[in-house]
Protein backbone atom coordinates (compact mmCIF):
# COMPACT_ATOMS: atom_id res chain seq x y z
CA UNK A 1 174.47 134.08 23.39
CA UNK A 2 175.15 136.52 26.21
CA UNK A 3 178.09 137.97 24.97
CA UNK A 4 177.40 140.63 22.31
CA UNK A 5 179.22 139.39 18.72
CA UNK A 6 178.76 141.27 15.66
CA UNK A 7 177.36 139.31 12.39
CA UNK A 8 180.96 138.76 10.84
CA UNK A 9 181.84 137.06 13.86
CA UNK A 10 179.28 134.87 13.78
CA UNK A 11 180.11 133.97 9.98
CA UNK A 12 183.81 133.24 10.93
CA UNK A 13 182.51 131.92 13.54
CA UNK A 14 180.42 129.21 11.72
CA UNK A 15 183.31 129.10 8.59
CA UNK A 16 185.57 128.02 11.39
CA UNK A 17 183.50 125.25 12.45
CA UNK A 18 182.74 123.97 8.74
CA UNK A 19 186.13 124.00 8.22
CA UNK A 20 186.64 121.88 11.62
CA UNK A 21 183.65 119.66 10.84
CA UNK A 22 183.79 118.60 7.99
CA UNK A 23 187.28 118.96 6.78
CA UNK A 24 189.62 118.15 9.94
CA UNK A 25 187.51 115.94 12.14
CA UNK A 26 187.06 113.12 9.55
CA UNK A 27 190.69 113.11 9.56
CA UNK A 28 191.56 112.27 13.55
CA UNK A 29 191.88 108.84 13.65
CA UNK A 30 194.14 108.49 10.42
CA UNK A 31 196.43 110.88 12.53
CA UNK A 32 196.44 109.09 15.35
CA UNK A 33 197.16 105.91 14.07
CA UNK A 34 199.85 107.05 11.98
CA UNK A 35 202.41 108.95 13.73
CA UNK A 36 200.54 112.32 13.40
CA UNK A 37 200.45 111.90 9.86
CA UNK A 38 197.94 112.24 6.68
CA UNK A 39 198.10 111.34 3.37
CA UNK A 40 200.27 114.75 1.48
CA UNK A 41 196.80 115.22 -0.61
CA UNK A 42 195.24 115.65 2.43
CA UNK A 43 197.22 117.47 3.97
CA UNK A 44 197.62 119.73 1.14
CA UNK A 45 193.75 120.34 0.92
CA UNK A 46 193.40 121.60 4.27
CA UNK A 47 196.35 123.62 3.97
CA UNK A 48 194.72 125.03 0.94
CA UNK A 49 191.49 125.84 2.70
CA UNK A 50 192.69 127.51 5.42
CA UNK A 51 194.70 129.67 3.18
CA UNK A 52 191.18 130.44 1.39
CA UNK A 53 189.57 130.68 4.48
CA UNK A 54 191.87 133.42 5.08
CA UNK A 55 193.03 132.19 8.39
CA UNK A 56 196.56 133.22 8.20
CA UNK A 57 195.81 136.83 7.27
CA UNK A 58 193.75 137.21 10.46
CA UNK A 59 196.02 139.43 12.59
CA UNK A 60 197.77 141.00 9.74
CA UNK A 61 197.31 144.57 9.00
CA UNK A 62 194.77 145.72 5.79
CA UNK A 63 197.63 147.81 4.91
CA UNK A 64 200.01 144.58 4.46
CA UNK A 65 197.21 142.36 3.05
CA UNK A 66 195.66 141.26 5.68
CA UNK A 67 192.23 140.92 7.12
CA UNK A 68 193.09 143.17 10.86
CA UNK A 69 189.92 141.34 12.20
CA UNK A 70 188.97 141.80 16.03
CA UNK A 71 190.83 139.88 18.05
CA UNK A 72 187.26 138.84 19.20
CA UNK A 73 186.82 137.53 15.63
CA UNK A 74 190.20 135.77 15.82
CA UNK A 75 189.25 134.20 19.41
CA UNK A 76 186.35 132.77 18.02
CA UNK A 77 187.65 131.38 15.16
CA UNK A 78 190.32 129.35 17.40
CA UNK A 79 187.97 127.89 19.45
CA UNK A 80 186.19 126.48 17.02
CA UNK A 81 189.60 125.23 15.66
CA UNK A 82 190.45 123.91 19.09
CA UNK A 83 187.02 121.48 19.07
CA UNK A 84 189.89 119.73 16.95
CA UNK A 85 192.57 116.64 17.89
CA UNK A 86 195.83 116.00 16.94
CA UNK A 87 196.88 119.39 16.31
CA UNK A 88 195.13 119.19 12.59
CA UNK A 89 194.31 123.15 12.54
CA UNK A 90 197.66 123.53 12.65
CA UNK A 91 198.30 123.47 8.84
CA UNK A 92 199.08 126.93 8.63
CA UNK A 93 201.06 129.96 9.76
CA UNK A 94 199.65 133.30 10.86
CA UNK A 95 201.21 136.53 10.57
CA UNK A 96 200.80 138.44 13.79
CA UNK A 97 200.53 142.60 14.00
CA UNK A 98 203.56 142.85 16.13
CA UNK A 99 205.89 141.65 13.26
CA UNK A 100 204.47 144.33 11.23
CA UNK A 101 205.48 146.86 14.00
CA UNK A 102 208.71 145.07 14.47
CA UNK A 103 210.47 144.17 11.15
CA UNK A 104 211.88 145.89 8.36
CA UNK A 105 210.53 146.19 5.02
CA UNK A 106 212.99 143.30 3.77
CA UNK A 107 212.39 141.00 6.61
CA UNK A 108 208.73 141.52 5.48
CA UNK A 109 208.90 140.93 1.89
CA UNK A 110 211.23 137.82 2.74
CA UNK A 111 209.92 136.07 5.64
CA UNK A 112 206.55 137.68 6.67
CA UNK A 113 204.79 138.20 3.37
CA UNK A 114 205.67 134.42 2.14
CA UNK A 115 203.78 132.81 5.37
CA UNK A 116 200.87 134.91 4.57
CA UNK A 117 200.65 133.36 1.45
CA UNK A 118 201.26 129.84 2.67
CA UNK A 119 204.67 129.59 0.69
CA UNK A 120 207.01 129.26 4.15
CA UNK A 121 206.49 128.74 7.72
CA UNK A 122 208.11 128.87 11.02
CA UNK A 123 208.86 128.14 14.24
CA UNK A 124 209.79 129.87 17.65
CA UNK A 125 212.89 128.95 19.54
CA UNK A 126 212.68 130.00 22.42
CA UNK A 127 212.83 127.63 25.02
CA UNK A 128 215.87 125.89 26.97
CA UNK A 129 216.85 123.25 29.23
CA UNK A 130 217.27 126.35 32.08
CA UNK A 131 214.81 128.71 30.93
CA UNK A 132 210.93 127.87 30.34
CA UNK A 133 208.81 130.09 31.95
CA UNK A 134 211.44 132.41 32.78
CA UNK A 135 212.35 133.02 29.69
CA UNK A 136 215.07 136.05 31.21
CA UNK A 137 217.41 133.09 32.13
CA UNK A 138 218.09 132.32 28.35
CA UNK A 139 221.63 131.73 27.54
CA UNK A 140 221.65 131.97 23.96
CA UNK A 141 224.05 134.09 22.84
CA UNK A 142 224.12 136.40 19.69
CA UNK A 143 228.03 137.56 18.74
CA UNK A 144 228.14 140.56 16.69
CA UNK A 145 231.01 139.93 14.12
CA UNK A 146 231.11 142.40 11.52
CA UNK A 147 227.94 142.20 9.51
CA UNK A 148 226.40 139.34 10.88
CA UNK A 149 225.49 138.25 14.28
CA UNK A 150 227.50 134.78 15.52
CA UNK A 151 224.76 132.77 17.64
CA UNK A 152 225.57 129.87 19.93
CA UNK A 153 223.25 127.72 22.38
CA UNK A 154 220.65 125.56 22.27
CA UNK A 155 217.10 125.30 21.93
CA UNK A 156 214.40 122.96 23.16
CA UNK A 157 211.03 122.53 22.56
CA UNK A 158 210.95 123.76 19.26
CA UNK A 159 207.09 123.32 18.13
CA UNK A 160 206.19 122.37 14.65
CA UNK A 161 210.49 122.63 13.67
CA UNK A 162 210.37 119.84 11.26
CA UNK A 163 207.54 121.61 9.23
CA UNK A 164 209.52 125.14 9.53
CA UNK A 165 211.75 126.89 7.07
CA UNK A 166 212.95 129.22 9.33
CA UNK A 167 213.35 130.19 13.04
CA UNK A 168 212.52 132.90 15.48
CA UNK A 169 215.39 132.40 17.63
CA UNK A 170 215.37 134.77 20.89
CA UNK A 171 219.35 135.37 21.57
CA UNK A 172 221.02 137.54 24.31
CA UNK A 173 223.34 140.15 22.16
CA UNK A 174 226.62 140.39 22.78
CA UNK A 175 227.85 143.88 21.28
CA UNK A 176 230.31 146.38 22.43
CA UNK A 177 228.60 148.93 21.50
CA UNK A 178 225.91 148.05 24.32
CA UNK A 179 225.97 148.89 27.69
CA UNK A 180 225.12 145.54 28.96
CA UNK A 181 223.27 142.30 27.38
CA UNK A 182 220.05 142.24 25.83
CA UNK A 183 217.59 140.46 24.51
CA UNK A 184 217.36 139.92 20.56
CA UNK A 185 215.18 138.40 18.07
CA UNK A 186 216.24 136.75 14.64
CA UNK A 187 215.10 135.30 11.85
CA UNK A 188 217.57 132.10 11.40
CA UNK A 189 217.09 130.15 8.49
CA UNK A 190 216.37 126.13 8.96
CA UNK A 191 219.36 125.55 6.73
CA UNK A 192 221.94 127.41 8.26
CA UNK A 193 224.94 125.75 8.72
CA UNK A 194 225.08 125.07 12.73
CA UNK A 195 222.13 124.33 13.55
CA UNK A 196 222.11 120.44 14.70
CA UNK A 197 219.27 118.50 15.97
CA UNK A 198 220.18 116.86 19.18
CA UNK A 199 217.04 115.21 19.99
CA UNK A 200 213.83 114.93 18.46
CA UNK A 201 211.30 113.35 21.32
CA UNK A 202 207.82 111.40 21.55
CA UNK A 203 205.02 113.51 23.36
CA UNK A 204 201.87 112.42 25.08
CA UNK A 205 200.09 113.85 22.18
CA UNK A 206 200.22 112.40 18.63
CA UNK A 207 200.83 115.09 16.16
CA UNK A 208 202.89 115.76 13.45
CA UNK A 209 204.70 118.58 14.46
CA UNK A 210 207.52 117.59 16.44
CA UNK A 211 209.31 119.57 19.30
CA UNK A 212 213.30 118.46 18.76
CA UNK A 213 215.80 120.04 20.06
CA UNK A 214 218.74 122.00 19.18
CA UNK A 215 222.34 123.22 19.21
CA UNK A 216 223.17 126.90 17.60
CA UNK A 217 226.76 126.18 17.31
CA UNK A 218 228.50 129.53 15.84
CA UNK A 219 225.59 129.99 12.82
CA UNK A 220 226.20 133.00 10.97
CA UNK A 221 223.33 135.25 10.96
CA UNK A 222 222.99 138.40 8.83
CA UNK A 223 222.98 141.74 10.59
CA UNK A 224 219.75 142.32 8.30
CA UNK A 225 217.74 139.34 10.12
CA UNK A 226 217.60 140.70 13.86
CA UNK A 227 214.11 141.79 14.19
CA UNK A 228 213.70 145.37 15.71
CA UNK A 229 216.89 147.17 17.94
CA UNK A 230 218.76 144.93 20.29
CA UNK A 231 217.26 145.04 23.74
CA UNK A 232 213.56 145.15 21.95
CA UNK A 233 213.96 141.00 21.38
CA UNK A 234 211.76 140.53 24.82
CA UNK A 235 209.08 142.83 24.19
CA UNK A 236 208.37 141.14 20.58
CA UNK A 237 208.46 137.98 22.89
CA UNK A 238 205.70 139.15 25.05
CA UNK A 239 203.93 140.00 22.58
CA UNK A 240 203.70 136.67 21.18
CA UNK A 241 203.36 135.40 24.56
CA UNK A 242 199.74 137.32 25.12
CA UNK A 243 198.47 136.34 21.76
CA UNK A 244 199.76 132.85 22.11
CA UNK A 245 198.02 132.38 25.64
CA UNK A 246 195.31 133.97 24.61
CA UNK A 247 194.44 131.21 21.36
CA UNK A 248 195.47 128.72 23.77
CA UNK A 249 192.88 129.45 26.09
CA UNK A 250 190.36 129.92 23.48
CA UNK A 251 191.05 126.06 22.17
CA UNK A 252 190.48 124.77 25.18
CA UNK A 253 187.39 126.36 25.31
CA UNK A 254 186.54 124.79 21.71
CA UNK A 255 187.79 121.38 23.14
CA UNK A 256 185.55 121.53 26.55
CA UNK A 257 182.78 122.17 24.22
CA UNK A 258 182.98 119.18 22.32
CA UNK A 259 183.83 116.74 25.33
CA UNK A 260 181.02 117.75 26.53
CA UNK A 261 179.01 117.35 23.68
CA UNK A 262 179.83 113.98 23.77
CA UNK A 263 179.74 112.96 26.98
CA UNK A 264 176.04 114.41 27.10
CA UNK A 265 175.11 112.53 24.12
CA UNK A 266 176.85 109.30 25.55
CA UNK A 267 174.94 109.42 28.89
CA UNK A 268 171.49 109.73 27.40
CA UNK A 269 172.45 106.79 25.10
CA UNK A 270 174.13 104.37 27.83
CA UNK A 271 172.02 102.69 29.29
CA UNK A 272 172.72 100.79 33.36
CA UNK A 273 170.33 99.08 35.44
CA UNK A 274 167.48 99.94 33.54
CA UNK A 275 167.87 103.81 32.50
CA UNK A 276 170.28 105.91 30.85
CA UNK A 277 173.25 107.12 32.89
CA UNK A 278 172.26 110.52 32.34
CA UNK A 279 169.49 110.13 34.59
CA UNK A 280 172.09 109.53 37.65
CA UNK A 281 173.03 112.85 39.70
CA UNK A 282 176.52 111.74 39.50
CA UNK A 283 176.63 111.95 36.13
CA UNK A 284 174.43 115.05 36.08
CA UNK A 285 176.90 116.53 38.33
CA UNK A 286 179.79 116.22 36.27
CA UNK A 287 177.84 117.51 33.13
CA UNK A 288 176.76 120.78 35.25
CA UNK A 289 180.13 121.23 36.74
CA UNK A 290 181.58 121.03 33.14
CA UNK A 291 179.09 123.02 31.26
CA UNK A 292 179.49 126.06 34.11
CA UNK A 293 182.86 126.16 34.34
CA UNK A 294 182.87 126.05 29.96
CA UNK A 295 180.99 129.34 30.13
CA UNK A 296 182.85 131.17 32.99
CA UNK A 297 186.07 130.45 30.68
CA UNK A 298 184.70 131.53 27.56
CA UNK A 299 183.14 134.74 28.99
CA UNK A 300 186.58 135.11 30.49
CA UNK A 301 188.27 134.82 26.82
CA UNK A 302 186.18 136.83 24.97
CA UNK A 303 186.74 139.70 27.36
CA UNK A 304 190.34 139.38 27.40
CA UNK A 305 190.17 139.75 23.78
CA UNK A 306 187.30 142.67 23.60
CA UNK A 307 190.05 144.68 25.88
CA UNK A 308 192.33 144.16 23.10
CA UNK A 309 189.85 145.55 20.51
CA UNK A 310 188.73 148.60 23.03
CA UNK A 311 192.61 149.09 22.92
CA UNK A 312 193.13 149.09 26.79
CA UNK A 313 196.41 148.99 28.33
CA UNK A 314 198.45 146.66 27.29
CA UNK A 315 199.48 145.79 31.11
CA UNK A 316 195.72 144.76 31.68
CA UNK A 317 195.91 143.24 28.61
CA UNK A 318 198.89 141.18 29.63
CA UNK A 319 197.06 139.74 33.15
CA UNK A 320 193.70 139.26 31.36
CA UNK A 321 195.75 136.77 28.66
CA UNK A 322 197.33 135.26 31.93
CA UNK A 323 194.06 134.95 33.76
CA UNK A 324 192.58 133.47 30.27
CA UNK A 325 195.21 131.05 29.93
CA UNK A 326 194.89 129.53 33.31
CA UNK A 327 191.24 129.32 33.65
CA UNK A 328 190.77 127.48 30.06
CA UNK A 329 193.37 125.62 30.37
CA UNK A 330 192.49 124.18 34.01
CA UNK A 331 188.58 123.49 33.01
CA UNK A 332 189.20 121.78 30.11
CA UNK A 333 191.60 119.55 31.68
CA UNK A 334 189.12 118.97 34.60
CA UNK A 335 186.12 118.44 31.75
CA UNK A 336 188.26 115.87 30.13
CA UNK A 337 189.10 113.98 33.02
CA UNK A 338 185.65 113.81 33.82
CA UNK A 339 184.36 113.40 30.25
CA UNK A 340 186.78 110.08 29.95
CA UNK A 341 184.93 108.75 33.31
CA UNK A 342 181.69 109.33 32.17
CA UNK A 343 182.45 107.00 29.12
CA UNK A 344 184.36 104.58 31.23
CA UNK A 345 186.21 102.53 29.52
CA UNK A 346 185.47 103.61 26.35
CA UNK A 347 186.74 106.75 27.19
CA UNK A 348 190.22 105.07 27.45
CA UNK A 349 190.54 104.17 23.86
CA UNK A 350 192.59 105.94 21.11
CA UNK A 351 189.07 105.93 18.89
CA UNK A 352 187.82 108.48 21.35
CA UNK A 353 188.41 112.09 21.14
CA UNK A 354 187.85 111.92 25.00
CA UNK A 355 190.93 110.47 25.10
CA UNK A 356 192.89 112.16 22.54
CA UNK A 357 191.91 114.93 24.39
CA UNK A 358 193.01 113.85 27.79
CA UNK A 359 196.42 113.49 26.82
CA UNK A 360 196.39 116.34 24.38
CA UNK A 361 194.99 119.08 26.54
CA UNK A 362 197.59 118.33 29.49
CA UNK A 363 200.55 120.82 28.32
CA UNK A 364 198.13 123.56 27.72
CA UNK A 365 198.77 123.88 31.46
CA UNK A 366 202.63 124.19 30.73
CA UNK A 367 203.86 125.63 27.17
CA UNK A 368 203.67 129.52 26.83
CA UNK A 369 204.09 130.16 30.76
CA UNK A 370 202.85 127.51 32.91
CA UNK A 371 199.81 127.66 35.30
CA UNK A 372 202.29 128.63 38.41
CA UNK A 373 203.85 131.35 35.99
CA UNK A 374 200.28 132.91 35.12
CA UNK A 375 199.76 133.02 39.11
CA UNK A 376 202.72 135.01 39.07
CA UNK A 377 201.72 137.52 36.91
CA UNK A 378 198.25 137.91 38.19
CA UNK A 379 198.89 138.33 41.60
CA UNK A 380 201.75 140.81 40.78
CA UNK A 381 199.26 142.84 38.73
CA UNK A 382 196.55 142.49 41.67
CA UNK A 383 199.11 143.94 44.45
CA UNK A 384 199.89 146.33 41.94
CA UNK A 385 196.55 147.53 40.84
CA UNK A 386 193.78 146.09 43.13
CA UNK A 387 190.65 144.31 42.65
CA UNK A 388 189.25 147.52 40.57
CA UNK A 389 192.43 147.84 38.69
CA UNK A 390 192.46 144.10 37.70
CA UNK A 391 188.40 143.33 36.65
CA UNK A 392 186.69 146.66 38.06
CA UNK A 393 185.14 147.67 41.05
């Protein structure tokens, strides 16, 4: 491989696909023929591996218990991961570095320290009917009444909620003390009285963490759970966001690398008017065009997340995630188009991870900014900075 990885990358790199081989894959098609869901034991065993594995101790800091591996390290893992359908690597929670940065030594010992060792998880609320990708229009306000924090609004989109026993809910603080409003981050427990679940919808994708919706009406959060100062809730948010687009982009490398692996196969085995379809420039076209734009995007993740590890500026860092994001995301959606027309009509049944992947890999191009949103941000960091500024002279 061109780009230079160290030997422990490589072995997380090949743990990460055991661990998709041979313990997730086999798995696909009972999720997608039931709801999303597998049998508890099964569920429970991959759960346990990962946690072995070490996944969710990744980004965490040695100094908490964690692994602090390169983000390079933590890229490749993903992708590997994302070679995966139905959302099956996601049987764990990760601890990220900026929570370490951002919370107190009790929000640690009660929240952060219990998803490292698999015994809670959560979920981000973020999200609402007026603010996506703008996430500055939320409306979400957090009451300050005495010692605890009053939050009303509501919530959509809230990933992998029905698995979660507790929130990161991103609130706009009300508190006279303040000059203005300002963004907040809590921790909001699942159970709190208020929360209500207005709607609970069916995706494209068939997984079983669900994306429901939901009204904050007047829950009662302790002074204790907002996460950093008030008016520090967005950068903790952006923070997420870079890491988040980042791993996205890095799955859809992992998932344009096993379309194509079977399409290729598939083509040398299908056989029309006389020889194998691989043999027709058509079809050789679509393989090449796949296969290229694969290893543009993965040279294009790994340096995003080699910047991180050189500890560049976190602005660059910021448009390199974006530019990531978009790239990945785009070429695997093209690769699985074309992967599902290379199988033809085989590539249009459930059975197929072509297909799986089809529908799967379609909101990569919208959760955690979409592709317009990423445009955004790189062209304002172009104007900004330049072409040298942005990838070098």
């Amino acid at each position: 491989m061109a780009y230079p990885l160290s030997d422990d990358a490589l072995a997380w790199q090949r743990k990460a696909l055991a661990f998709a081989n041979q313990e997730l894959m086999p798995f696909e098609e009972v999720a997608e023929f039931n709801e999303g869901e597998l049998p508890p034991e099964v569920y429970a065993r991959h759960r346990r591996i990962a946690l072995e594995l070490g996944i969710p101790l990744m980004d965490a800091p040695r100094t908490a218990g964690g692994l602090e591996l390169p983000m390079l390290t933590q890229t490749l893992v993903w992708e590997q991961l994302g070679r995966v359908t139905n959302a099956l690597s996601w049987c764990m929670s990760e601890a990220q570095s900026w929570m370490f940065e951002a919370c107190s030594t009790d929000q640690l010992e009660r929240y952060v320290f219990p998803m490292m060792r698999g015994e809670l998880r959560e979920c981000y609320a973020i999200t609402e009917s007026e603010a996506g990708s703008d996430n500055t229009a939320i409306r979400t306000t957090a009451r300050l009444a005495g010692d605890h924090y009053l939050i009303n609004g509501e919530k959509w989109f809230v990933t992998s909620a029905n698995k979660a026993d507790f929130l990161f809910v991103q609130a706009v603080v009300e508190d006279s003390t303040l000059a203005g409003p300002a963004h907040a981050l809590f921790f909001v427990e699942m159970n709190s009285p208020g929360i209500e679940m207005l709607d609970n919808p069916l995706f494209g994708h068939t997984y079983s963490s669900h994306h429901p919706t939901y009204a904050l009406r007047d829950v009662r959060v302790p002074v204790a759970n907002r996460i950093g100062a008030p008016g520090a809730g967005m950068d903790y948010t952006r923070s997420w966001f870079r890491r988040e687009r980042l791993m996205i982009a890095a799955r859809c490398c992992g998932a344009a690398a096993r379309l194509i692996d079977l399409a290729s196969e598939f083509a040398q085995k299908r056989v029309v008017s006389g020889q194998p379809i691989a043999q027709y420039q058509m079809i050789q076209a679509m393989l090449a065009d796949s296969i290229t734009e694969l290893w543009a995007a993965r040279l294009m993740t790994y340096e995003a997340a080699a910047m991180q590890d050189r500890g560049e500026p976190v602005a660059l860092i910021h448009t390199h995630c974006s530019m990531a994001k978009l790239y990945a995301s785009e070429m695997a959606n093209r690769v699985a188009d074309r992967v599902v027309q290379i199988f033809g009509g085989r590539g249009y049944m459930r059975i197929n991870p072509a297909q799986r992947f089809f529908r799967e890999l379609r909101v990569d191009r919208i959760w955690e900014g979409t592709s317009e949103i990423q445009r955004l941000i790189i062209a304002r960091s172009l104007l900004k900075r330049g072409v040298a500024g942005v990838i070098g002279p």
